[in-house]
PDB file of N, CA and C in Angstrom:
ATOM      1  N   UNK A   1      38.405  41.378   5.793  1.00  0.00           N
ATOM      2  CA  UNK A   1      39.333  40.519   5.131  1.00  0.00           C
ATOM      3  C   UNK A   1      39.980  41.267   3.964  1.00  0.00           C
ATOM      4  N   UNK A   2      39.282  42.005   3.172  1.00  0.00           N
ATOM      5  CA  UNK A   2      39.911  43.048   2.105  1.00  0.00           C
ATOM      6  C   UNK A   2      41.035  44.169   2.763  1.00  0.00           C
ATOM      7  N   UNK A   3      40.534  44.603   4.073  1.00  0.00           N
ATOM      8  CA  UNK A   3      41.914  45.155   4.522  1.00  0.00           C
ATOM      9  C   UNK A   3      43.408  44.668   4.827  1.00  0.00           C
ATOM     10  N   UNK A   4      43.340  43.421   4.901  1.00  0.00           N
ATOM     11  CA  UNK A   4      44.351  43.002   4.989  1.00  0.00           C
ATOM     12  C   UNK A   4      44.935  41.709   3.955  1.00  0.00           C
ATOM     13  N   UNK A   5      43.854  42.499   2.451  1.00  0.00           N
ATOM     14  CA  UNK A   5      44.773  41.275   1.071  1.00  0.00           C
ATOM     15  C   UNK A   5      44.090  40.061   1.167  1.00  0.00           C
ATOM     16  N   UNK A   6      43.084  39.153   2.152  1.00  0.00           N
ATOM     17  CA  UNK A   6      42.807  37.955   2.257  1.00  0.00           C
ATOM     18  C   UNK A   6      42.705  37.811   1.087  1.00  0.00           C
ATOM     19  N   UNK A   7      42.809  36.677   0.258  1.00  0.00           N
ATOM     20  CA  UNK A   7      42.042  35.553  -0.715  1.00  0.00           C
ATOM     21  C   UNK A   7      40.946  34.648  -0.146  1.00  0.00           C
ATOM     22  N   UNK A   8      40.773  34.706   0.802  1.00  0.00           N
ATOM     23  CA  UNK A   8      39.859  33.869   1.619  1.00  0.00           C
ATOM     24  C   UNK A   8      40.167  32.043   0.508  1.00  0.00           C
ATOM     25  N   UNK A   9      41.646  32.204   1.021  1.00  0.00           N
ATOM     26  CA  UNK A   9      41.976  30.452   0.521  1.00  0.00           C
ATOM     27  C   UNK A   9      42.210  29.773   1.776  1.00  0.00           C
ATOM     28  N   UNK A  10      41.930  28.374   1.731  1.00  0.00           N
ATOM     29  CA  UNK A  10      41.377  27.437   2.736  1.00  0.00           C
ATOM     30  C   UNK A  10      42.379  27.915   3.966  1.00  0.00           C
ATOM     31  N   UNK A  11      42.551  27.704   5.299  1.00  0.00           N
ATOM     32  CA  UNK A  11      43.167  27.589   5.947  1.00  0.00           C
ATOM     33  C   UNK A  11      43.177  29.340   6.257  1.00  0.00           C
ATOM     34  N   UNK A  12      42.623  30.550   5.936  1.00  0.00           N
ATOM     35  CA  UNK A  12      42.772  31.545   6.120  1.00  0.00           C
ATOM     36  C   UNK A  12      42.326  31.741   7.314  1.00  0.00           C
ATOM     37  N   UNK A  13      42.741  32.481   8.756  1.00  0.00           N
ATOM     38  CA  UNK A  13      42.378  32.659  10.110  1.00  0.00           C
ATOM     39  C   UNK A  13      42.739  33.528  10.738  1.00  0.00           C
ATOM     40  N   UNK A  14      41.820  34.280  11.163  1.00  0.00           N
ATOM     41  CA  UNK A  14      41.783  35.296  12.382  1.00  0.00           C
ATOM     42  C   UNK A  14      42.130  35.272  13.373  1.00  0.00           C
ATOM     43  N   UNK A  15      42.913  35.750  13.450  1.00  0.00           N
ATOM     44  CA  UNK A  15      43.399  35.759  15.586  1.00  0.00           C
ATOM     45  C   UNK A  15      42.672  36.839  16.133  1.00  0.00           C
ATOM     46  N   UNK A  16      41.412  36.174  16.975  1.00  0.00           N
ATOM     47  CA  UNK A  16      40.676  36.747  17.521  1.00  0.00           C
ATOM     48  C   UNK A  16      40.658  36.626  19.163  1.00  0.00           C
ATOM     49  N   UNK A  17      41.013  37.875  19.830  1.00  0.00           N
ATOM     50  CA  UNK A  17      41.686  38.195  21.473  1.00  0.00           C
ATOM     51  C   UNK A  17      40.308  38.390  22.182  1.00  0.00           C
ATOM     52  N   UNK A  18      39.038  38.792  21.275  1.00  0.00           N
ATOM     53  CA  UNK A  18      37.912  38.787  22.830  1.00  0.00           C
ATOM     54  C   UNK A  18      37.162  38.869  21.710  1.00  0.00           C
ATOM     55  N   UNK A  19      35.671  39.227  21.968  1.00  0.00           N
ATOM     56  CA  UNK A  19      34.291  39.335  21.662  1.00  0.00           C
ATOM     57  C   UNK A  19      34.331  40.414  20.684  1.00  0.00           C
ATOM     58  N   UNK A  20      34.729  41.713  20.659  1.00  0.00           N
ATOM     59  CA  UNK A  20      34.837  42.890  20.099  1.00  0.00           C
ATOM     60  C   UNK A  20      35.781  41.998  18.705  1.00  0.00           C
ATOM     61  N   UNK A  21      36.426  41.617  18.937  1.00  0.00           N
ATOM     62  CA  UNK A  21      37.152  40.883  17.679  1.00  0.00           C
ATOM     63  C   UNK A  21      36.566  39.743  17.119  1.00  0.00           C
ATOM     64  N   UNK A  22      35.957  39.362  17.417  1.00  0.00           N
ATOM     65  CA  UNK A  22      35.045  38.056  16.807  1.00  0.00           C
ATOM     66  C   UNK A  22      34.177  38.979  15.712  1.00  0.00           C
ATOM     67  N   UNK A  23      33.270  39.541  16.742  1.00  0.00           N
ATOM     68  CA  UNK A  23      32.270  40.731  15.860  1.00  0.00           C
ATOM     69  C   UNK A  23      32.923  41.134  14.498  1.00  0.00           C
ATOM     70  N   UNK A  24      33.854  41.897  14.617  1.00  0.00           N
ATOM     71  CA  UNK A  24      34.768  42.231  13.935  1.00  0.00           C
ATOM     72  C   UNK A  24      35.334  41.332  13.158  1.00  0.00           C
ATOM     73  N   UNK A  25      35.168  40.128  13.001  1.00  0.00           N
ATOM     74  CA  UNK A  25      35.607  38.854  12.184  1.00  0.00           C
ATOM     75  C   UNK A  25      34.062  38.333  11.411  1.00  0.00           C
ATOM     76  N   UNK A  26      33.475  38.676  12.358  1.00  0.00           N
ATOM     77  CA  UNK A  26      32.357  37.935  11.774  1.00  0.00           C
ATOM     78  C   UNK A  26      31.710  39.007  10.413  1.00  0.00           C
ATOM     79  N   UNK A  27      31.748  40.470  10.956  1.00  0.00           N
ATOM     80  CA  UNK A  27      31.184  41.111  10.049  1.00  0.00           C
ATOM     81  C   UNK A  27      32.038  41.354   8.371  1.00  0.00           C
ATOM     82  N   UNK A  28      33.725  41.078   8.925  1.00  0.00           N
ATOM     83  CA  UNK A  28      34.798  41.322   7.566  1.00  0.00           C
ATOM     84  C   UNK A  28      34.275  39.889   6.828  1.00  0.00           C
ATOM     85  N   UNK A  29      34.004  38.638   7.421  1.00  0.00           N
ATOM     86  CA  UNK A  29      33.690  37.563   6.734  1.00  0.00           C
ATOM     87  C   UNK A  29      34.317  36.239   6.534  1.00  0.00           C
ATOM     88  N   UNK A  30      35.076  36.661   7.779  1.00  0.00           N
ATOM     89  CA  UNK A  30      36.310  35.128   8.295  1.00  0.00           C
ATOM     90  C   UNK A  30      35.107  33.958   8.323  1.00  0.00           C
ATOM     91  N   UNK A  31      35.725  33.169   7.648  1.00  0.00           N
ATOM     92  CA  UNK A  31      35.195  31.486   7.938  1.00  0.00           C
ATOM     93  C   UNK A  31      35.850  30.674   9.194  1.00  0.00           C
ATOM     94  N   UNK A  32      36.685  31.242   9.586  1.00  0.00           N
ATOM     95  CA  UNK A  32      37.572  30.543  10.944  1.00  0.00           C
ATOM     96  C   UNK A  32      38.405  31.486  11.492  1.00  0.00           C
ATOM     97  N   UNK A  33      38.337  31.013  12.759  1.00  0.00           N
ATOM     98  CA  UNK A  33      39.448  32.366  13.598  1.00  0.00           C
ATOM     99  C   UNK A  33      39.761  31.403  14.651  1.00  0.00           C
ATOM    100  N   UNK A  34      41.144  32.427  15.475  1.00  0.00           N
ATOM    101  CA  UNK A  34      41.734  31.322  16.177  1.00  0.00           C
ATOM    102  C   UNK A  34      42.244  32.591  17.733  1.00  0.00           C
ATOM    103  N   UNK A  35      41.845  31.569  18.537  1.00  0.00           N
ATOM    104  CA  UNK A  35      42.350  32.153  19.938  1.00  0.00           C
ATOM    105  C   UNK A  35      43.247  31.391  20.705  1.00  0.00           C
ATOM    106  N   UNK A  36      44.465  32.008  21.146  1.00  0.00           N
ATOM    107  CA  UNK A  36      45.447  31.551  21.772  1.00  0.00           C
ATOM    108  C   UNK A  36      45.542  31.803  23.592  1.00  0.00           C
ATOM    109  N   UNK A  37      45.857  30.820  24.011  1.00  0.00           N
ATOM    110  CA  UNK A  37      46.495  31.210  25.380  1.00  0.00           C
ATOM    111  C   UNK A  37      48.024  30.613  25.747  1.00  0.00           C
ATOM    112  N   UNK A  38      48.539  30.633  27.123  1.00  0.00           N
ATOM    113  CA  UNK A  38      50.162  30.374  26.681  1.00  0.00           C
ATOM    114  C   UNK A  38      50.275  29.016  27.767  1.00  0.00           C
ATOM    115  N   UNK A  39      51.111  28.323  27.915  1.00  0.00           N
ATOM    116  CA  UNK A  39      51.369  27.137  28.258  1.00  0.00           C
ATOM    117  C   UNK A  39      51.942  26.931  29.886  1.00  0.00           C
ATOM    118  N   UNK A  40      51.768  28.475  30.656  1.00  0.00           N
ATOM    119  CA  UNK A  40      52.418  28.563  31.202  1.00  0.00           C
ATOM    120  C   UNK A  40      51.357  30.336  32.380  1.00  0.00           C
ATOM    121  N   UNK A  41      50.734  30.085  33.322  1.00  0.00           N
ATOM    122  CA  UNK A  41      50.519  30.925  33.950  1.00  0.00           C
ATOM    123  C   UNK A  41      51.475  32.285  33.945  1.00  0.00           C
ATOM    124  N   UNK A  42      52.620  31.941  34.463  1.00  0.00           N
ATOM    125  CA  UNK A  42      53.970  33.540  34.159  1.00  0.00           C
ATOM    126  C   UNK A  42      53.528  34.074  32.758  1.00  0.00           C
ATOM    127  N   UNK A  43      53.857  33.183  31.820  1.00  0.00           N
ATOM    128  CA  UNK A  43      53.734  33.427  30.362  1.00  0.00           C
ATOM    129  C   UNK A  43      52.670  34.135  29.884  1.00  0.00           C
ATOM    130  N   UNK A  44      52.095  33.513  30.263  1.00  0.00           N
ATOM    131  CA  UNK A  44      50.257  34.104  29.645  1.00  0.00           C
ATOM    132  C   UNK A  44      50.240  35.531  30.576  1.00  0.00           C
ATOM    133  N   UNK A  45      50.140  35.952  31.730  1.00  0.00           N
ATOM    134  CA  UNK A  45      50.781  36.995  32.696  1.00  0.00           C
ATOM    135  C   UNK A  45      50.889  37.866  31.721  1.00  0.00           C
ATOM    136  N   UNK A  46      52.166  37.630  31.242  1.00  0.00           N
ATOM    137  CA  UNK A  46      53.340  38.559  30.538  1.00  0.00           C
ATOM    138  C   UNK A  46      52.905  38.954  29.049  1.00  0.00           C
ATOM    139  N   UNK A  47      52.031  37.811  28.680  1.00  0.00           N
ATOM    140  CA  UNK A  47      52.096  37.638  27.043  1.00  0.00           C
ATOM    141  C   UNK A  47      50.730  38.457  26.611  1.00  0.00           C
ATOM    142  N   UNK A  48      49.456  38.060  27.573  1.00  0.00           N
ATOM    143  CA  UNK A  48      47.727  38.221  27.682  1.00  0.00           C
ATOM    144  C   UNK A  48      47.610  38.789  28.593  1.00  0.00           C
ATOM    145  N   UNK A  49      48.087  39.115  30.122  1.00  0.00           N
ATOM    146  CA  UNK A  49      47.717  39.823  31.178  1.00  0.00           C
ATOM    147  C   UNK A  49      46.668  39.116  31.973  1.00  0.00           C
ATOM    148  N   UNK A  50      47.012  37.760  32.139  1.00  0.00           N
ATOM    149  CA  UNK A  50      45.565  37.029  32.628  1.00  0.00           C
ATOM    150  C   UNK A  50      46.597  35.485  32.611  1.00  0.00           C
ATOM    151  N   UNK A  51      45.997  34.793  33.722  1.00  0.00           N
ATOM    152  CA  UNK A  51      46.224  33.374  34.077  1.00  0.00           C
ATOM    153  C   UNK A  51      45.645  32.417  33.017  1.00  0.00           C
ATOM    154  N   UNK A  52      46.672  31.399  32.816  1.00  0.00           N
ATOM    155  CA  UNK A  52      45.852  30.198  31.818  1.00  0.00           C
ATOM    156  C   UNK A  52      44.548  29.861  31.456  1.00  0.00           C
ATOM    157  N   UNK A  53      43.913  30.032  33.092  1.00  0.00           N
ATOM    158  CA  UNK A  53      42.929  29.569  33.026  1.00  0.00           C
ATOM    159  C   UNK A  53      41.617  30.861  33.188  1.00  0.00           C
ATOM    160  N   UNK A  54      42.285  31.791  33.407  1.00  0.00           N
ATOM    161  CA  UNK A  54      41.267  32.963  32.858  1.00  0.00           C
ATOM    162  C   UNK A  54      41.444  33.517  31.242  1.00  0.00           C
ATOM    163  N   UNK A  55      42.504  33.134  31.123  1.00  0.00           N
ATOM    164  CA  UNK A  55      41.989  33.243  29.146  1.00  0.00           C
ATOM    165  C   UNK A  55      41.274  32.300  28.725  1.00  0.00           C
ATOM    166  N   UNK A  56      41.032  31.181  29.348  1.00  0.00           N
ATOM    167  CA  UNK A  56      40.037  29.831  28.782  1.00  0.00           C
ATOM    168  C   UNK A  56      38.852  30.512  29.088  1.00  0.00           C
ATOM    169  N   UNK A  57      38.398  30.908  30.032  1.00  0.00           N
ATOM    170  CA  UNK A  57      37.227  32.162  30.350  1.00  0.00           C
ATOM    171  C   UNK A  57      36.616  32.221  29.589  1.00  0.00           C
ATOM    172  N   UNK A  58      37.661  33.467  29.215  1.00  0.00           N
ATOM    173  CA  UNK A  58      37.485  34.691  27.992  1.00  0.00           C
ATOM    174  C   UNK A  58      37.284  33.943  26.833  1.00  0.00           C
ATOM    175  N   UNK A  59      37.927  32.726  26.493  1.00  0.00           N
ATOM    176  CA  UNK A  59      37.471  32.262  25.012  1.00  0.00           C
ATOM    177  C   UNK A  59      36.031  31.624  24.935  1.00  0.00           C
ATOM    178  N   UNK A  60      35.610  31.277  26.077  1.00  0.00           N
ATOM    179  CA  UNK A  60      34.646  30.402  26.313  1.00  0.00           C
ATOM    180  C   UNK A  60      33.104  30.829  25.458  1.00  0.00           C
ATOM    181  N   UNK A  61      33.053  32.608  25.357  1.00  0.00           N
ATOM    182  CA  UNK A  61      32.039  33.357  24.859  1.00  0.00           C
ATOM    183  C   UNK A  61      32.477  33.571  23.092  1.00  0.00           C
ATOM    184  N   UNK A  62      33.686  33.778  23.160  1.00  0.00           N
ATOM    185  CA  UNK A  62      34.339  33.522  21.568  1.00  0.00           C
ATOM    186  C   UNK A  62      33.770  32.281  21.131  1.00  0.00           C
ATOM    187  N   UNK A  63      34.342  31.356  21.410  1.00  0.00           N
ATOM    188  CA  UNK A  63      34.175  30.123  20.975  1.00  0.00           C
ATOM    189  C   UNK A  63      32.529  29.710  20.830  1.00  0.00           C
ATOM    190  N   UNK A  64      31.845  29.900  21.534  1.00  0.00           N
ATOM    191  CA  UNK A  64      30.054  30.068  21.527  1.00  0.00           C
ATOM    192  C   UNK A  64      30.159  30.937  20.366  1.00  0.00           C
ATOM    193  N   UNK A  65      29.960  32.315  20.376  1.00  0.00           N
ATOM    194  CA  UNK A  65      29.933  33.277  19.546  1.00  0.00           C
ATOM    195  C   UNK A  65      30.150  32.498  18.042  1.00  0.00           C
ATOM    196  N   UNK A  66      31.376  32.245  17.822  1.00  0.00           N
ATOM    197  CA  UNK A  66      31.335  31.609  16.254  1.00  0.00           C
ATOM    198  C   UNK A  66      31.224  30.385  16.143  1.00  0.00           C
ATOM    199  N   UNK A  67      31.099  29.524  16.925  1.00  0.00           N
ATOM    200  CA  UNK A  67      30.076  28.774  16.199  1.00  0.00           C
ATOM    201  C   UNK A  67      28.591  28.487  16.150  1.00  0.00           C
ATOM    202  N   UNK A  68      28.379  29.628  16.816  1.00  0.00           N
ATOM    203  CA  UNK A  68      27.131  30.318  16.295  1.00  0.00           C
ATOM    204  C   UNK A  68      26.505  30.539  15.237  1.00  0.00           C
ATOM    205  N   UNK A  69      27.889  31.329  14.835  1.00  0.00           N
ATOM    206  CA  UNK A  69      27.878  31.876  13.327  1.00  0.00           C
ATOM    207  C   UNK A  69      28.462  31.141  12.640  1.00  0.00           C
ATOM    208  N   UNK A  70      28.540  29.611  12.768  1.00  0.00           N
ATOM    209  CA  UNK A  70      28.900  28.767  11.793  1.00  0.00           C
ATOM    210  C   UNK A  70      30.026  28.889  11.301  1.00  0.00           C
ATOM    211  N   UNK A  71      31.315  29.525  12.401  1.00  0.00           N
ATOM    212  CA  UNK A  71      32.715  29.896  11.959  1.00  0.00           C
ATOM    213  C   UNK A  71      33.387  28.573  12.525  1.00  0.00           C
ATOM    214  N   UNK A  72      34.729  28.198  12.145  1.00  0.00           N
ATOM    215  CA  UNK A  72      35.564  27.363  12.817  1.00  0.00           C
ATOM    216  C   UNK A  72      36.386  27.984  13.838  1.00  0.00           C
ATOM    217  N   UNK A  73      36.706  27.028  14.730  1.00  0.00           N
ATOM    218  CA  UNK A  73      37.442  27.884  15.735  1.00  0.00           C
ATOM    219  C   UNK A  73      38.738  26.855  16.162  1.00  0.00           C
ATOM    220  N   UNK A  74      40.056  27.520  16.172  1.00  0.00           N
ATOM    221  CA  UNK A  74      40.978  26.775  16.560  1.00  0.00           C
ATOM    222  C   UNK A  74      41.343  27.255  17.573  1.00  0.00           C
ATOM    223  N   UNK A  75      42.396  26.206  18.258  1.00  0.00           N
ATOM    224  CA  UNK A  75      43.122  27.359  19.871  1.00  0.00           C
ATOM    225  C   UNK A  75      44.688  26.803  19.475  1.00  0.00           C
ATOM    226  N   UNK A  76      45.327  27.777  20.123  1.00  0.00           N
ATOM    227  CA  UNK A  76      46.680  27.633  20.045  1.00  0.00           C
ATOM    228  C   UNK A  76      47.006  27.515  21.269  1.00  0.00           C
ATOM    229  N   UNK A  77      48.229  27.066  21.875  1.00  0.00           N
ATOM    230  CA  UNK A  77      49.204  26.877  23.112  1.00  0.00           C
ATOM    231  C   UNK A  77      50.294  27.670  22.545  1.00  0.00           C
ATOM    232  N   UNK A  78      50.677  28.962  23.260  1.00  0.00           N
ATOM    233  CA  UNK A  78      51.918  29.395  22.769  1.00  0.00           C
ATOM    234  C   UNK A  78      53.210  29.074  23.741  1.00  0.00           C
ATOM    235  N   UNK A  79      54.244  29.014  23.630  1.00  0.00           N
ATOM    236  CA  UNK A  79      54.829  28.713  24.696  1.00  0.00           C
ATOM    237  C   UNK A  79      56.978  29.272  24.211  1.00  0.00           C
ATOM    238  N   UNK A  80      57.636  29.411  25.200  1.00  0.00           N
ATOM    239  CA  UNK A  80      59.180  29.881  25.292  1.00  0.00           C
ATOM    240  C   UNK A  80      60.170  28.662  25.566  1.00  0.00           C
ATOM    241  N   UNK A  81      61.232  28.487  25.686  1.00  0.00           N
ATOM    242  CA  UNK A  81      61.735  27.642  26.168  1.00  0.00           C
ATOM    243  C   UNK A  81      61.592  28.233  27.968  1.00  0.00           C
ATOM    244  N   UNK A  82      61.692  29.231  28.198  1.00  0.00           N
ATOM    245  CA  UNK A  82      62.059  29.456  29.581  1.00  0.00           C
ATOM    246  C   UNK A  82      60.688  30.577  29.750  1.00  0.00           C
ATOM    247  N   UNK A  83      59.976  30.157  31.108  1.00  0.00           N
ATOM    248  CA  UNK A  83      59.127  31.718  31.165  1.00  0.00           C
ATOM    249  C   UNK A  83      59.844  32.681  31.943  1.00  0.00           C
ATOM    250  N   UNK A  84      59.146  34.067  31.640  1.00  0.00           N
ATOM    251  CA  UNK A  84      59.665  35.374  31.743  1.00  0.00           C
ATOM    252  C   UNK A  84      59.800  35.241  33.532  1.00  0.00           C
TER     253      UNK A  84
END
């Protein structure tokens, strides 16, 4: 969190893409981190390299992982007007 200026003020969050980044959140000292997938199979494709529902997967061990460690965890929907 010092590498990148945090204040660690409320609402501060990590965008965390797999397990190796959680770790990596957990040890800098994030209180919450957040994993996204996209709204849209093409999208997510293009955006993550993986289907909607294989990034839900992948978060599935994130999401265990910190709140494990007593982190918060949010998810995002990202989405375009048009997919690629």
């Amino acid at each position: 969190m010092a590498a990148v200026g945090s204040r660690e003020q409320p609402g501060d969050m990590v965008l965390v893409a797999n397990e190796r980044g959680l770790d990596q959140a957990i040890d800098a000292g994030a209180s919450s981190v957040a994993v996204f997938t996209a709204a849209s199979d093409a999208f997510a494709e293009k955006n993550i390299g993986c289907t909607v529902t294989a990034s839900l997967e992948r978060f599935a061990p994130i999401v265990a992982g910190a709140r494990a460690a007593d982190i918060a965890v949010r998810g995002y929907i990202s989405t375009i007007t048009d997919c690629p």
